[in-house]
N, C-alpha and C. Protein backbone atom coordinates (compact mmCIF):
# COMPACT_ATOMS: atom_id res chain seq x y z
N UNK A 1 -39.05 -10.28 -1.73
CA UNK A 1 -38.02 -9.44 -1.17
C UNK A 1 -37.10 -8.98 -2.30
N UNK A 2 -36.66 -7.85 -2.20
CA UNK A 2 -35.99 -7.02 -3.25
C UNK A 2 -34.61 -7.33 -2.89
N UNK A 3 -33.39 -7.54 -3.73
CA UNK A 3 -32.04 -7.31 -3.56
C UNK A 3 -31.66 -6.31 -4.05
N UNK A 4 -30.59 -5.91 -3.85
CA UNK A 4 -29.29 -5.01 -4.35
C UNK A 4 -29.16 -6.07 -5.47
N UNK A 5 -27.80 -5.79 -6.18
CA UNK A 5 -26.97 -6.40 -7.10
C UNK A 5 -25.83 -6.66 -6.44
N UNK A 6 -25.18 -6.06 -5.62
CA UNK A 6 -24.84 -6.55 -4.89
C UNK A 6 -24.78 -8.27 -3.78
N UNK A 7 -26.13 -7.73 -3.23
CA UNK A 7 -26.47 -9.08 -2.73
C UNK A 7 -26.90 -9.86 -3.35
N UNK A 8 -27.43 -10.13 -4.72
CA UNK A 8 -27.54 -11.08 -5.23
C UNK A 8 -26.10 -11.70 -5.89
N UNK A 9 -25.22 -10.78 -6.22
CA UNK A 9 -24.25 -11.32 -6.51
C UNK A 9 -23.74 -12.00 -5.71
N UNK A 10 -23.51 -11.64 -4.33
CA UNK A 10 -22.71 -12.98 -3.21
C UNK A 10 -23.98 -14.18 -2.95
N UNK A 11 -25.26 -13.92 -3.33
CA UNK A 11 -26.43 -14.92 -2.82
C UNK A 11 -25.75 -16.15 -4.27
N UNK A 12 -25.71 -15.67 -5.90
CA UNK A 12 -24.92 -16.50 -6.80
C UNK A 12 -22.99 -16.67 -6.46
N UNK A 13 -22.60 -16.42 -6.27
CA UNK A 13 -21.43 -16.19 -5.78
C UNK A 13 -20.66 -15.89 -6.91
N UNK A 14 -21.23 -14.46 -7.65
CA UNK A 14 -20.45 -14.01 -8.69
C UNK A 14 -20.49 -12.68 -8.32
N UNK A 15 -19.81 -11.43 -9.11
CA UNK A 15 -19.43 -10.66 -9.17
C UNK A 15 -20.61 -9.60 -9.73
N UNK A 16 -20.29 -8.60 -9.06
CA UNK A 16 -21.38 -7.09 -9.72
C UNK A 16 -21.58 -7.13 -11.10
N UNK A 17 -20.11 -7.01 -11.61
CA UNK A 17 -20.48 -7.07 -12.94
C UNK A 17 -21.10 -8.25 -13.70
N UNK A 18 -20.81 -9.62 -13.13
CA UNK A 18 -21.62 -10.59 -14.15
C UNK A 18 -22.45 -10.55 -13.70
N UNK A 19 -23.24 -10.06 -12.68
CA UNK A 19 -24.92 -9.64 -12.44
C UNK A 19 -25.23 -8.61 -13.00
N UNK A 20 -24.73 -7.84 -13.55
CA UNK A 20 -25.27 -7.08 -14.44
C UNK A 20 -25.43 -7.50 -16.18
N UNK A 21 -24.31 -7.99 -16.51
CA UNK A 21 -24.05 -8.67 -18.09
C UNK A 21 -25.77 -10.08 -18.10
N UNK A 22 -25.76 -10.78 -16.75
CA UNK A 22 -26.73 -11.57 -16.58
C UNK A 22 -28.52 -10.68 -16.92
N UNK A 23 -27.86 -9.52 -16.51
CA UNK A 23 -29.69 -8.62 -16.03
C UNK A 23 -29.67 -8.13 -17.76
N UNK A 24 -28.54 -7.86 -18.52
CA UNK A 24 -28.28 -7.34 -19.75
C UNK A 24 -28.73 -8.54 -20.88
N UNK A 25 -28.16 -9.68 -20.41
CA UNK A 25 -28.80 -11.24 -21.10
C UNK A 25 -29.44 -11.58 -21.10
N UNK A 26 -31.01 -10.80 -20.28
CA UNK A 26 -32.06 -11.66 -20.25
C UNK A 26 -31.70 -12.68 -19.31
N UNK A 27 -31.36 -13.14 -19.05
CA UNK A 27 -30.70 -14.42 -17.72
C UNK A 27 -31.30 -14.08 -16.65
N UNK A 28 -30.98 -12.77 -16.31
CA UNK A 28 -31.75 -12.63 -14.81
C UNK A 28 -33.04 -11.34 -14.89
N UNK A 29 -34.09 -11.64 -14.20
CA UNK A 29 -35.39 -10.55 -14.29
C UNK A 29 -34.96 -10.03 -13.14
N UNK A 30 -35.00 -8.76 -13.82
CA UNK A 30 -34.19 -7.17 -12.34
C UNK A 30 -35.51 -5.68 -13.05
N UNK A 31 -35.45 -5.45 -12.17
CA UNK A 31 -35.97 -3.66 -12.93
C UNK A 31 -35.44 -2.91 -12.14
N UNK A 32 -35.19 -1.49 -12.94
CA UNK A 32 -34.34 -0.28 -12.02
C UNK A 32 -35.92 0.28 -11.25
N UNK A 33 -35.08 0.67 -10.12
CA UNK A 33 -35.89 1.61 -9.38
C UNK A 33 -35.28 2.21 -8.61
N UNK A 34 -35.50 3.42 -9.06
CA UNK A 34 -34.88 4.89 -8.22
C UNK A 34 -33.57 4.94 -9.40
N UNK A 35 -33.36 4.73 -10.47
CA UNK A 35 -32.05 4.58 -11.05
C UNK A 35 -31.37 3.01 -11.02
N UNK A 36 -31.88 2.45 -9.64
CA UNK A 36 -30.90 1.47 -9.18
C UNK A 36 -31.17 -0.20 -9.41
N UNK A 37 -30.79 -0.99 -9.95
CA UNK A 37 -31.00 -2.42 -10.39
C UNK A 37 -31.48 -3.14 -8.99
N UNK A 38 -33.10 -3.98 -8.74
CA UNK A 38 -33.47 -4.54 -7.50
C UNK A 38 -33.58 -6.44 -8.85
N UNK A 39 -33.45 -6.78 -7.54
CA UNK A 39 -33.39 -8.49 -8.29
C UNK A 39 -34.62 -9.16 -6.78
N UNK A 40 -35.82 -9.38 -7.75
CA UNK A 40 -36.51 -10.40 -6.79
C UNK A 40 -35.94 -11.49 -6.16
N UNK A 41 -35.84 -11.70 -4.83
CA UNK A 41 -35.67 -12.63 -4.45
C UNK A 41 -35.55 -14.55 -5.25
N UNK A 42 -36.70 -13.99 -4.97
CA UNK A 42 -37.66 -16.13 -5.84
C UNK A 42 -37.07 -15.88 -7.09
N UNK A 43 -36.51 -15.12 -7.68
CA UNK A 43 -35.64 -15.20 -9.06
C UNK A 43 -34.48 -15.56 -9.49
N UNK A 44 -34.21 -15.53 -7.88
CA UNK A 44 -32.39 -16.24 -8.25
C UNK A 44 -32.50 -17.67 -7.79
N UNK A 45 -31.59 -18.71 -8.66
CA UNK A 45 -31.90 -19.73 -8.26
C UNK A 45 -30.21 -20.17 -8.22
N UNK A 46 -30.57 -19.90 -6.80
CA UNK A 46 -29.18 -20.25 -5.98
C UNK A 46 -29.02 -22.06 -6.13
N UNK A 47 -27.90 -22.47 -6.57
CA UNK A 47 -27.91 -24.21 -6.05
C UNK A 47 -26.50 -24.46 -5.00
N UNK A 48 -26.52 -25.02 -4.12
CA UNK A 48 -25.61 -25.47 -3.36
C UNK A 48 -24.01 -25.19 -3.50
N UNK A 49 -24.10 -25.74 -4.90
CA UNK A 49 -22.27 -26.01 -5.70
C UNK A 49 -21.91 -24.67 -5.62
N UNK A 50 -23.01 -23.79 -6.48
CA UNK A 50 -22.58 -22.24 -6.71
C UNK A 50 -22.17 -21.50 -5.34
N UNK A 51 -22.84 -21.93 -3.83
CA UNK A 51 -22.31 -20.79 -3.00
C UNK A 51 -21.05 -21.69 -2.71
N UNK A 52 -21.31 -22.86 -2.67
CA UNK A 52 -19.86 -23.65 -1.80
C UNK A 52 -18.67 -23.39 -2.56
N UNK A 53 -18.73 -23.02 -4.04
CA UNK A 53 -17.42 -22.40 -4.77
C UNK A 53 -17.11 -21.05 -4.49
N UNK A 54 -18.19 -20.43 -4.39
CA UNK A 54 -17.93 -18.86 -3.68
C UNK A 54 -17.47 -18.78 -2.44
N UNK A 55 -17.55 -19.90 -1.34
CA UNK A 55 -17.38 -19.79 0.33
C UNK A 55 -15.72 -20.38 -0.44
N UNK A 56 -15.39 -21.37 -1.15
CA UNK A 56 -14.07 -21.86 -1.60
C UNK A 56 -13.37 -20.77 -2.43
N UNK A 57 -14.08 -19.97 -2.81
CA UNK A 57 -13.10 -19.15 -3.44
C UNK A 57 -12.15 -17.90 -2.33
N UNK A 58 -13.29 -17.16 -1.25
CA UNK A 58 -13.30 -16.75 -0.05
C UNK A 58 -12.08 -17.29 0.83
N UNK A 59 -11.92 -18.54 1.11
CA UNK A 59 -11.28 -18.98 1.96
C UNK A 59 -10.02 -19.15 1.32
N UNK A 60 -9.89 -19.61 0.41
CA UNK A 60 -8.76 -19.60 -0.79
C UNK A 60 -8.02 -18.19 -0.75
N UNK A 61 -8.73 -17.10 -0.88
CA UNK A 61 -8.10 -15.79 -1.10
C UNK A 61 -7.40 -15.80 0.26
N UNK A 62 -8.26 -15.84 0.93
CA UNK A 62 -8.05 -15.55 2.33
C UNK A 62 -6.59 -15.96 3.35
N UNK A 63 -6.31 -17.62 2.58
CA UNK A 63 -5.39 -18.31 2.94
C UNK A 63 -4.13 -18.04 2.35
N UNK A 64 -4.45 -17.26 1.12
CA UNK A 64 -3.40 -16.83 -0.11
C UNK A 64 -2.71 -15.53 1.05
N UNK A 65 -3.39 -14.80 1.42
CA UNK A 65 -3.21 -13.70 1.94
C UNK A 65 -2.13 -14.24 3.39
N UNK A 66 -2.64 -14.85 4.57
CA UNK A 66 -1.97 -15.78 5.26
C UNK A 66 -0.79 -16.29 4.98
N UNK A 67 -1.06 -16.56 3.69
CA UNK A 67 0.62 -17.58 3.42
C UNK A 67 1.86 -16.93 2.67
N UNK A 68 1.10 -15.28 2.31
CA UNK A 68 2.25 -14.21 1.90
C UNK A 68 2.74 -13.44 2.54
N UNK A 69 2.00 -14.00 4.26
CA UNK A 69 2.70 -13.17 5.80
C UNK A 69 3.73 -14.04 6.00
N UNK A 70 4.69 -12.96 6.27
CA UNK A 70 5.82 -14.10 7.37
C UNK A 70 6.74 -12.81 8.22
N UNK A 71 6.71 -13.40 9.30
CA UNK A 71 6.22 -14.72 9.90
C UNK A 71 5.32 -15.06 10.49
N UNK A 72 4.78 -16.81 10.34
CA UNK A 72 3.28 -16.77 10.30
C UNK A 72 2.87 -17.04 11.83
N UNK A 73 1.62 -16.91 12.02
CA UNK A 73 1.44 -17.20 13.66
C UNK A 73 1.15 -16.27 14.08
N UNK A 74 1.40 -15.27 13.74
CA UNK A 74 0.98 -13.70 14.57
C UNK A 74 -0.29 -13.59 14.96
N UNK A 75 -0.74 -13.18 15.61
CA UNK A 75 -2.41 -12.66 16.57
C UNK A 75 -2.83 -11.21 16.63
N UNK A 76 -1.67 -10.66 15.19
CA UNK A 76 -2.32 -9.08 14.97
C UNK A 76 -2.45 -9.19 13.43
N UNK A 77 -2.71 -7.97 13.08
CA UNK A 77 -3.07 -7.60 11.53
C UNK A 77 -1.54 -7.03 11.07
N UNK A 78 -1.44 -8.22 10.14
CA UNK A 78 -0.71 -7.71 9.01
C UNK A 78 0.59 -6.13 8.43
N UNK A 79 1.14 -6.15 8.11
CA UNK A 79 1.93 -4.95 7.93
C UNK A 79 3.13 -5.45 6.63
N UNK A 80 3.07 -3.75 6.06
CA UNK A 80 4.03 -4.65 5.34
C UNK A 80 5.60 -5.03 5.56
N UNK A 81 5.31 -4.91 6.76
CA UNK A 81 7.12 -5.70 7.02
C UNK A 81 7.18 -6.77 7.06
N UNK A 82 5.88 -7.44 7.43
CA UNK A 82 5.62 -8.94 7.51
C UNK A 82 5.97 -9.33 6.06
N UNK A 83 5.84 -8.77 4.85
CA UNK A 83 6.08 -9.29 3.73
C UNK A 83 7.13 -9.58 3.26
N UNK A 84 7.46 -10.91 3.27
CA UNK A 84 9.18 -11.58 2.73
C UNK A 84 9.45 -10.13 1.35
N UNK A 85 8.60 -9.79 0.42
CA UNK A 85 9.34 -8.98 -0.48
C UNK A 85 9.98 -7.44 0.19
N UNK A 86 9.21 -7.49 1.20
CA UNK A 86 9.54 -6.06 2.16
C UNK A 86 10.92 -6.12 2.78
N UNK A 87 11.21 -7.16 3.23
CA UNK A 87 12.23 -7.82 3.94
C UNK A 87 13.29 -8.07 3.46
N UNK A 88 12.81 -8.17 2.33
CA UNK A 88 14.32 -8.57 1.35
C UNK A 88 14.35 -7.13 0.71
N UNK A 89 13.73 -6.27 0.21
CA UNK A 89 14.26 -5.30 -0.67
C UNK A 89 14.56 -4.18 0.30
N UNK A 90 14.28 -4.28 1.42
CA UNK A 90 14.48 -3.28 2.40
C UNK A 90 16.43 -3.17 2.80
N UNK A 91 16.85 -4.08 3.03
CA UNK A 91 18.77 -4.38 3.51
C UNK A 91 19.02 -3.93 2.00
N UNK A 92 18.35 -4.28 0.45
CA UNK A 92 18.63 -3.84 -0.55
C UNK A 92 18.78 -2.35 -0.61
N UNK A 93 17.89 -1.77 -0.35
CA UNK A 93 17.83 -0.27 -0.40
C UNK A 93 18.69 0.56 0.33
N UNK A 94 18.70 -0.12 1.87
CA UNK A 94 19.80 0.22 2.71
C UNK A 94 21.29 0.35 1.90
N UNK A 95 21.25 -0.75 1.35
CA UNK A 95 23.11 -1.01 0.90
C UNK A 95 23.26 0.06 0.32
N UNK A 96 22.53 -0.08 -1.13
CA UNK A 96 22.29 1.35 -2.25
C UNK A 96 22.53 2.55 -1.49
N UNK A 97 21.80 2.87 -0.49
CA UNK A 97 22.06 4.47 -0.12
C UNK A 97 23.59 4.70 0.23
N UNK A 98 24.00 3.69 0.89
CA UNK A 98 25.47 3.86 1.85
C UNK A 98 26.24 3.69 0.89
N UNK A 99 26.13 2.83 -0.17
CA UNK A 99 27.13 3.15 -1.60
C UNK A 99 27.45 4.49 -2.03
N UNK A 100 26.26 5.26 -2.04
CA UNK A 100 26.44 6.60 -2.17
C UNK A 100 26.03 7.28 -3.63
N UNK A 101 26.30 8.08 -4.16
CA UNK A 101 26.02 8.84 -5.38
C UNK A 101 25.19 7.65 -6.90
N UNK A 102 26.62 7.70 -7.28
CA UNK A 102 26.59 6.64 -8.38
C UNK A 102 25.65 5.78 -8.46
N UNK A 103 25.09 5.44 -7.39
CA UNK A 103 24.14 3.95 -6.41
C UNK A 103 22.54 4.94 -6.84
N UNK A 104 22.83 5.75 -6.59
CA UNK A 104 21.12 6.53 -6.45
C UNK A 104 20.30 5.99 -7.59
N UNK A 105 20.59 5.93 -8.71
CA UNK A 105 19.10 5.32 -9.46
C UNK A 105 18.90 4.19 -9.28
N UNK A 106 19.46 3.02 -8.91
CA UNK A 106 19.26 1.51 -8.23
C UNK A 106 18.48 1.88 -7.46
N UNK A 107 19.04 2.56 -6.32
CA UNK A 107 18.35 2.86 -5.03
C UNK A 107 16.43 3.52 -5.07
N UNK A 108 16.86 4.89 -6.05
CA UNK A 108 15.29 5.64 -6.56
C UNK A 108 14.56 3.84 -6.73
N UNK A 109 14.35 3.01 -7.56
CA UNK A 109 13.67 1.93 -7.92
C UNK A 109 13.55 1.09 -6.62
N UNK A 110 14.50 0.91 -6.13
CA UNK A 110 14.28 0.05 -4.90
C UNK A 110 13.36 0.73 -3.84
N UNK A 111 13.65 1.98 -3.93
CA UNK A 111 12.43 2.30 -2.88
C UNK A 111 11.12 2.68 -3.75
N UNK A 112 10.69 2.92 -4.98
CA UNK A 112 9.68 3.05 -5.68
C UNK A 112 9.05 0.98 -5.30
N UNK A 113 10.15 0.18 -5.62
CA UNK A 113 9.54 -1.17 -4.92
C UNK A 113 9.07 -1.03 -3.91
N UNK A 114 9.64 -1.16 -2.87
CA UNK A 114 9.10 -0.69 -1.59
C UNK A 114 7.76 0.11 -1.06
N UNK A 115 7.82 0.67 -1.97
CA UNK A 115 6.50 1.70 -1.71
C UNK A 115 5.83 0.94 -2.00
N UNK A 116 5.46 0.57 -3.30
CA UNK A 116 4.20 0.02 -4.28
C UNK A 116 3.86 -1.46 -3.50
N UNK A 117 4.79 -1.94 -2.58
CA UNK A 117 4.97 -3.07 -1.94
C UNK A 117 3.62 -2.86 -0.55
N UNK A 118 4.28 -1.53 -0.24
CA UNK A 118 3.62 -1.13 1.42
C UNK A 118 1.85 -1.18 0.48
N UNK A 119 1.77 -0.20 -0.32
CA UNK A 119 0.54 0.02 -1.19
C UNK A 119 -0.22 -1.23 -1.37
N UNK A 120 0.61 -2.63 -1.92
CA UNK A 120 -0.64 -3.45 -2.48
C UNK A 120 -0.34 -3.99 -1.08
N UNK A 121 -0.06 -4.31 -0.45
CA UNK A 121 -0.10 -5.15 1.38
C UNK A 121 -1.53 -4.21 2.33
N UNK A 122 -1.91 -2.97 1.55
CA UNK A 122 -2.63 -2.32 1.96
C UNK A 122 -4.35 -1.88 1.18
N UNK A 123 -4.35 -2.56 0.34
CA UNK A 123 -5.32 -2.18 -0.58
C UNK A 123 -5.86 -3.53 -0.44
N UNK A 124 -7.19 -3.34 -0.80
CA UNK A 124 -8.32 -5.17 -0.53
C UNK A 124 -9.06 -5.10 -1.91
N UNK A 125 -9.27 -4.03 -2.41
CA UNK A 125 -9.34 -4.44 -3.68
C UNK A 125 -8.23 -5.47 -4.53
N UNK A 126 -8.46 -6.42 -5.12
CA UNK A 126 -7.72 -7.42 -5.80
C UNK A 126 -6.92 -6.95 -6.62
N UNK A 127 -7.89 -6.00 -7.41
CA UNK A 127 -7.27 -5.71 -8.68
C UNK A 127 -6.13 -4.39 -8.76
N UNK A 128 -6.30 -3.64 -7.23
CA UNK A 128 -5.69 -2.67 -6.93
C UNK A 128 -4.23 -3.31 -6.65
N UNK A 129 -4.72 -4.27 -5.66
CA UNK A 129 -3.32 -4.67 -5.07
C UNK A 129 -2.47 -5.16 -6.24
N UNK A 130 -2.95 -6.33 -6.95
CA UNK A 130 -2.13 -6.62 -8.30
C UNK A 130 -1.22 -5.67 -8.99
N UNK A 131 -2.32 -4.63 -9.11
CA UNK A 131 -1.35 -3.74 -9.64
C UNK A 131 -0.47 -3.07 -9.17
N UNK A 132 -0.17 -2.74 -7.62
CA UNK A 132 0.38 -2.51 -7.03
C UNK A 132 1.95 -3.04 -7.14
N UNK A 133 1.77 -4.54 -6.61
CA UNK A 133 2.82 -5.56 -7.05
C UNK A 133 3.50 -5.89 -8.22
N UNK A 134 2.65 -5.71 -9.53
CA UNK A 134 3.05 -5.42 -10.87
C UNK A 134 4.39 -4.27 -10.56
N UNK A 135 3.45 -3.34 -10.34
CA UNK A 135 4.59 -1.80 -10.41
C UNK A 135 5.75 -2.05 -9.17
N UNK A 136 5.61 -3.23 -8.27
CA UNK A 136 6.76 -3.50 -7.34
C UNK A 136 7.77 -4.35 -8.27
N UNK A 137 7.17 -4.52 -8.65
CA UNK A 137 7.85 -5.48 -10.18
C UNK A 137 8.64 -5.82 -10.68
N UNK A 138 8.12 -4.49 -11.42
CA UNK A 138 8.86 -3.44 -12.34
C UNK A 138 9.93 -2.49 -11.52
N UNK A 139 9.73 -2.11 -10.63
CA UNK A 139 10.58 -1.05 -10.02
C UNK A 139 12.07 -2.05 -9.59
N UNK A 140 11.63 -3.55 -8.90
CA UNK A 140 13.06 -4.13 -8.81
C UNK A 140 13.48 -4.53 -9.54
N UNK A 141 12.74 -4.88 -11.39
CA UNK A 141 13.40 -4.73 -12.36
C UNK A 141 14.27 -4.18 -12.48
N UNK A 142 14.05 -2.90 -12.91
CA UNK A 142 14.47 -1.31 -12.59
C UNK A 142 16.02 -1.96 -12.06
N UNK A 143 15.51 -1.83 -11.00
CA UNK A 143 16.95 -1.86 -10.06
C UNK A 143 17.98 -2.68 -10.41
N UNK A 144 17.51 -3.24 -10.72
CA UNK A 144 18.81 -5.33 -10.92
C UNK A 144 19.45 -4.57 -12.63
N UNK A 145 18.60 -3.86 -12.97
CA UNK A 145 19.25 -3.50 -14.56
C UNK A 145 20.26 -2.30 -14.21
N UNK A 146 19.75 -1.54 -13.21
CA UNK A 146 20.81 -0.51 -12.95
C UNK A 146 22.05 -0.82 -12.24
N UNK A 147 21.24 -1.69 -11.67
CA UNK A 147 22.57 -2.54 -10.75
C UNK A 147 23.84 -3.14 -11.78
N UNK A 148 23.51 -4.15 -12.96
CA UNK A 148 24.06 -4.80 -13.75
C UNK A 148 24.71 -3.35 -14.45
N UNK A 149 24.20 -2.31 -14.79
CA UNK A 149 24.75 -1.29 -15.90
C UNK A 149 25.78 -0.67 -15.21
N UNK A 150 25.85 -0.51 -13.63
CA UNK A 150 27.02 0.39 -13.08
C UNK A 150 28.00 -0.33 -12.76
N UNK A 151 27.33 -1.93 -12.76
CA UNK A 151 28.66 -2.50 -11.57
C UNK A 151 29.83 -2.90 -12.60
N UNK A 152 30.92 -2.94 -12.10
CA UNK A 152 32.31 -3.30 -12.65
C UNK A 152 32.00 -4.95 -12.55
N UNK A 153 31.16 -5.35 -11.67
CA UNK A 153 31.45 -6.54 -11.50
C UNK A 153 30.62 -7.89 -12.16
N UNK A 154 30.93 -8.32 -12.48
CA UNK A 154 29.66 -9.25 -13.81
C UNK A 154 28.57 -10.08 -11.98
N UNK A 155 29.49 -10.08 -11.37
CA UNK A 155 28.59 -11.12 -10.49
C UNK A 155 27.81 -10.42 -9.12
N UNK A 156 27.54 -9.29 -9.54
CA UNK A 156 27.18 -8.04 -8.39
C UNK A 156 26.06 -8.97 -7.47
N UNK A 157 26.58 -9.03 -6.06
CA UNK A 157 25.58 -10.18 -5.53
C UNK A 157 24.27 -9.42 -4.84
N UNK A 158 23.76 -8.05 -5.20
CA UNK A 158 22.63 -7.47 -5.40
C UNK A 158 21.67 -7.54 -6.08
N UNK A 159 22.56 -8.21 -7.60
CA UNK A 159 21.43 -8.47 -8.74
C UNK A 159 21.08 -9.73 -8.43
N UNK A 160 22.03 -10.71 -8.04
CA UNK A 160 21.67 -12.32 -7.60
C UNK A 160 20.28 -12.28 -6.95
N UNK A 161 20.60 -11.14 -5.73
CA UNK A 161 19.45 -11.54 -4.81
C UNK A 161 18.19 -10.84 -5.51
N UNK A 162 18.43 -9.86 -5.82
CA UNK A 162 16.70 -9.07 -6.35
C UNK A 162 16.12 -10.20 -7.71
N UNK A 163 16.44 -10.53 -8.71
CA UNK A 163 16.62 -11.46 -9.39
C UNK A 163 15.87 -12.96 -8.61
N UNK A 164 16.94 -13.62 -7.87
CA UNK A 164 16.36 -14.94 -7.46
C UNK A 164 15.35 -14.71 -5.87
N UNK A 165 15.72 -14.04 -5.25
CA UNK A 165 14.71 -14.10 -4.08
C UNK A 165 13.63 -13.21 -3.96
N UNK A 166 14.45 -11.15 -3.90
CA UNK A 166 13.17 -10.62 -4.24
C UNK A 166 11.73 -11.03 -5.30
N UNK A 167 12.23 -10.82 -6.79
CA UNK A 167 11.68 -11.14 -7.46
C UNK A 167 10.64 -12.65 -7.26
N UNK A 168 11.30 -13.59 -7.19
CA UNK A 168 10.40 -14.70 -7.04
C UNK A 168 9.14 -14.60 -5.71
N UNK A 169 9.73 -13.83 -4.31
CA UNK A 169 8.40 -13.31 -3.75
C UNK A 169 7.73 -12.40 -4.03
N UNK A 170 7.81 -11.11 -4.46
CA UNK A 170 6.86 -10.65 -5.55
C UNK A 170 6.24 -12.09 -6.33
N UNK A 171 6.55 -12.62 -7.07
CA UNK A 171 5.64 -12.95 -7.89
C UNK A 171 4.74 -13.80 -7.39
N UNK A 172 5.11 -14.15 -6.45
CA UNK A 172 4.36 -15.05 -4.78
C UNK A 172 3.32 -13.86 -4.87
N UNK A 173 3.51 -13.02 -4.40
CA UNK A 173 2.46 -12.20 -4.19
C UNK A 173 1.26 -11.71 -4.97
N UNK A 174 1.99 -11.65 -6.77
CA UNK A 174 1.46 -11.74 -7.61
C UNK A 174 0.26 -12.80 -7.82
N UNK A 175 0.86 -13.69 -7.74
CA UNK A 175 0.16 -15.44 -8.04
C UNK A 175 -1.04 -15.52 -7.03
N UNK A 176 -0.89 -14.64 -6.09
CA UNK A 176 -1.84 -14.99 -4.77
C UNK A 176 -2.86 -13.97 -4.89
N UNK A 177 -2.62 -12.69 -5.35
CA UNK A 177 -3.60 -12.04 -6.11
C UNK A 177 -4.36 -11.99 -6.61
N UNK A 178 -3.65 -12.15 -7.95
CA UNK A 178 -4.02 -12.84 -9.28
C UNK A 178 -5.59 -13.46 -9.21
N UNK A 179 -5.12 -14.53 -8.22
CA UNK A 179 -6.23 -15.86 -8.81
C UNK A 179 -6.99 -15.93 -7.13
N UNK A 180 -6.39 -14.77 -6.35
CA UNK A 180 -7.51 -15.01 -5.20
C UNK A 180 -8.95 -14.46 -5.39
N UNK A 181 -9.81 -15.18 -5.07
CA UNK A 181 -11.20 -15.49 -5.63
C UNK A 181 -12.13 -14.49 -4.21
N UNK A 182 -13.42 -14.20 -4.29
CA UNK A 182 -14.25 -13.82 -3.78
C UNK A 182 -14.40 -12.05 -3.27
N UNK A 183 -13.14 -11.41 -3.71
CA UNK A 183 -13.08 -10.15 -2.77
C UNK A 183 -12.94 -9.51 -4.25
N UNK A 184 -14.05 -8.55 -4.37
CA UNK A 184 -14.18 -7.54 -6.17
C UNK A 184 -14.23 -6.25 -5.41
């Protein structure tokens, strides 16, 4: 029986590309046909450990994803309001606008967060979403620096919060990304 590269990659529980670097190493016997890489069956030699780290990597992502909803318990799909970073930079953005003028480039970043926020809560590629959150990042960076450059006040309790709460869930989100396993 012929595979994809694909399916042999979840039959090893690795990735497209290291089934290809493998078919490139001599490691694995594949031939193109039609253009397209087929992997004999009886050629892969699947062992136990290898899928049960792939079903562990799967469930891992999976749970990562779960535990960056809140609040948890819900019996629908996901949104990004459910996301503590949504939640918190959202009353942020609010404040910014009603400040008024002066406030607007804090504000421009806080909702460039926001966005890039809704974006990776919405993308299943890994590497999409990461980056997504990266650039949510950066944008409440952004903000906490503009915040600190306008305010009169050394202790502006906007920068406190984007700083210690936004920021640290972003990077929750980051971390859960990052290193969630099985979804390329």
């Amino acid at each position: 029986m012929h595979l994809s590269l694909e399916q042999a990659a979840a039959l090893l529980g690795k990735t497209r590309r290291q089934v290809v670097y493998m078919i490139e190493q001599g490691r694995l016997p594949a031939q193109k046909v039609g253009g397209r890489w087929v992997i004999e069956r009886a050629a892969l030699t699947t062992d136990e450990d290898v899928q049960q780290r792939a079903t562990q990597r799967e469930a891992r992502f999976q749970a990562a994803v779960e535990d960056a909803l809140a609040p948890a318990g819900k019996h629908r799909r996901y949104a990004f309001a459910d996301l503590k970073g949504v939640q918190l930079a959202t009353p942020i953005y609010r404040e910014l606008l009603a400040r008024g003028a002066p406030w607007e480039p804090a504000a421009a970043q806080m909702r460039v967060c926001l966005d890039q926020l809704a974006v990776g809560c919405h993308r299943y590629d890994r590497r999409e979403k990461t980056a997504a959150y990266r650039a949510a990042r950066d944008a409440a960076s952004l903000a906490a620096m503009e915040l600190w450059l306008r305010s009169a006040n050394a202790d502006e309790p906007l920068v406190n919060t984007i700083e210690q709460e936004l920021l640290a869930a972003i990077a929750g989100l980051l971390r859960r990304s990052e290193r969630g396993g099985g979804f390329e």
